[in-house]
Protein backbone atom coordinates (compact mmCIF):
# COMPACT_ATOMS: atom_id res chain seq x y z
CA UNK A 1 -24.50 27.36 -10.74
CA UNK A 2 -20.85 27.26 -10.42
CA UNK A 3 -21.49 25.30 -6.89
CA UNK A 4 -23.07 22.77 -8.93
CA UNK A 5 -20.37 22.69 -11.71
CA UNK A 6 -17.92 22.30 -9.29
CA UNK A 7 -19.54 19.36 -7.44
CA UNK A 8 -19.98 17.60 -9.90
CA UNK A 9 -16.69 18.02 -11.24
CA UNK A 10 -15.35 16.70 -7.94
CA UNK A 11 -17.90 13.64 -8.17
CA UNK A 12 -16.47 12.70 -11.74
CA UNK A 13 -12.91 12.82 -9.83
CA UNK A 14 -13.89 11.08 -7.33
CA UNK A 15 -15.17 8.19 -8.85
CA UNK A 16 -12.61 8.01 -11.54
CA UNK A 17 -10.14 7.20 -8.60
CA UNK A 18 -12.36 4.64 -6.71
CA UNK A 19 -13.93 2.49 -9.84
CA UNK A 20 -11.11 0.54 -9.13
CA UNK A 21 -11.83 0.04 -5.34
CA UNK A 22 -14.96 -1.33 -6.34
CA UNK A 23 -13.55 -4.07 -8.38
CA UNK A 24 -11.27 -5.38 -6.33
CA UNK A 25 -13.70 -5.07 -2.92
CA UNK A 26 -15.72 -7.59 -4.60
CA UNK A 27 -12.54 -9.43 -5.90
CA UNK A 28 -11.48 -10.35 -2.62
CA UNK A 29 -11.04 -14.52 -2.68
CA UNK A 30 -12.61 -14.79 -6.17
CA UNK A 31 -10.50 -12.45 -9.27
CA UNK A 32 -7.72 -14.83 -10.18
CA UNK A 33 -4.38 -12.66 -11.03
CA UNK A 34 -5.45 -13.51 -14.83
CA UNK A 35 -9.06 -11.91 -13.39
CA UNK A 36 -7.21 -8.47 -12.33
CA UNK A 37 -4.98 -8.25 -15.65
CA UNK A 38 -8.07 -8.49 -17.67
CA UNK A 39 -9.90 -5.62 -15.72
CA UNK A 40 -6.36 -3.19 -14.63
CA UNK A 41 -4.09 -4.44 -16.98
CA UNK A 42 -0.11 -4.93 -16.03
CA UNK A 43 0.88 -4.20 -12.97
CA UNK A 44 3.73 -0.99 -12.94
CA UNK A 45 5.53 -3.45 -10.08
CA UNK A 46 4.93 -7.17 -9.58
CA UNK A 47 6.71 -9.73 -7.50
CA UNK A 48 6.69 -13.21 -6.07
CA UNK A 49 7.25 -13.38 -2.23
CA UNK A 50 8.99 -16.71 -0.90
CA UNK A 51 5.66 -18.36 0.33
CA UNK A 52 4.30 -18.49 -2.96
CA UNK A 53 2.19 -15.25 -2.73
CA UNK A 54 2.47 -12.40 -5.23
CA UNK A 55 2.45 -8.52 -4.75
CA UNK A 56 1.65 -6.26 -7.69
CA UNK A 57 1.15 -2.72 -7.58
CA UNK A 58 -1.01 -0.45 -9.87
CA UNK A 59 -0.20 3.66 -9.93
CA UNK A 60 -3.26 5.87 -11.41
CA UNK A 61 -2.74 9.38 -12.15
CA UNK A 62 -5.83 10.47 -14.29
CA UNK A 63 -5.05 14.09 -13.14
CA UNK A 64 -1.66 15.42 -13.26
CA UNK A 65 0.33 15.32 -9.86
CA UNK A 66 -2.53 13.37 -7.61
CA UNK A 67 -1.17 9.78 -8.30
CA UNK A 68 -2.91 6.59 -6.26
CA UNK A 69 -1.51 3.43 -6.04
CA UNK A 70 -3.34 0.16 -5.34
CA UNK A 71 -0.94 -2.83 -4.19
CA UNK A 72 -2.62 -6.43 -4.14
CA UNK A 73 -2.09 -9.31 -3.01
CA UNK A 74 -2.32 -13.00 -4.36
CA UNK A 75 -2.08 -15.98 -2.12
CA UNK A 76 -2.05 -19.70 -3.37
CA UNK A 77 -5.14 -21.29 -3.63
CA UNK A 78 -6.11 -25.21 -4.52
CA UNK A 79 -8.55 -25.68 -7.24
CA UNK A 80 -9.43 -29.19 -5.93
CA UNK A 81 -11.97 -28.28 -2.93
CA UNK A 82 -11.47 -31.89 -2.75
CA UNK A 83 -9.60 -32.89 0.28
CA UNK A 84 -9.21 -36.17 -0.85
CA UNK A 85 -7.29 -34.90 -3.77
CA UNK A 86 -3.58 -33.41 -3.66
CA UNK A 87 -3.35 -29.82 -2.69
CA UNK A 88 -1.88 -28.04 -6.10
CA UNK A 89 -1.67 -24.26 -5.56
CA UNK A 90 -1.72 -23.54 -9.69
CA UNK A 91 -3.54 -20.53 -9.30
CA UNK A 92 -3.17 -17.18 -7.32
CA UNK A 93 -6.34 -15.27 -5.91
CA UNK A 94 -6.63 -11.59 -4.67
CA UNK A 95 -6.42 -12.01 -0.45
CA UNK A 96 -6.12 -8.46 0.25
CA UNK A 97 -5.28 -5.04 -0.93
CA UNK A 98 -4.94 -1.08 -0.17
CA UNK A 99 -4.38 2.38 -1.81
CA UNK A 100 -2.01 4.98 -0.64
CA UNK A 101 -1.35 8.01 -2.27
CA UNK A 102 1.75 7.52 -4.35
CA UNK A 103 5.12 8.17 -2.79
């Protein structure tokens, strides 16, 4: 029985810490930064890099002293598919991101 507890236990853990992994997997070249606040809220870090891309960094600690932080990234993206039309990069979309376990 206490096998059983304790499994479970680490299945509630363990899922608490990757909800947000399955967000942004299916995020990937779709959830607009305005996408990502709505769903993880403000960044703890955030930045604009000189090509136009953004970085912003989330930290989760739901249990005391195991923190994991998720850092995203935004790149540029037309929202004419148009190429006829001007290029206008007026919105950011998630290219990539990672966890690591915070420093």
């Amino acid at each position: 029985m206490k096998l059983i507890v304790l499994i479970v236990a680490l299945g509630v853990v363990v899922a608490t810490y990757t909800t947000p992994s399955f967000y942004l997997r299916k995020g990937v070249g779709k959830s607009t930064q305005a996408d990502v606040t709505e769903y993880l809220g403000t960044p703890s870090q955030a930045s604009d890099k000189p090509d136009g891309s953004a970085q912003w960094t989330y930290q989760s600690e739901k249990i005391p002293k195991v923190c994991v932080e998720y850092v995203l990234t935004f790149k540029p993206k037309s929202v004419s598919e148009d190429p006829s039309q001007p290029v206008l990069p007026i919105k950011k979309v998630l290219s990539e991101w990672d966890w690591r376990w915070c420093p």
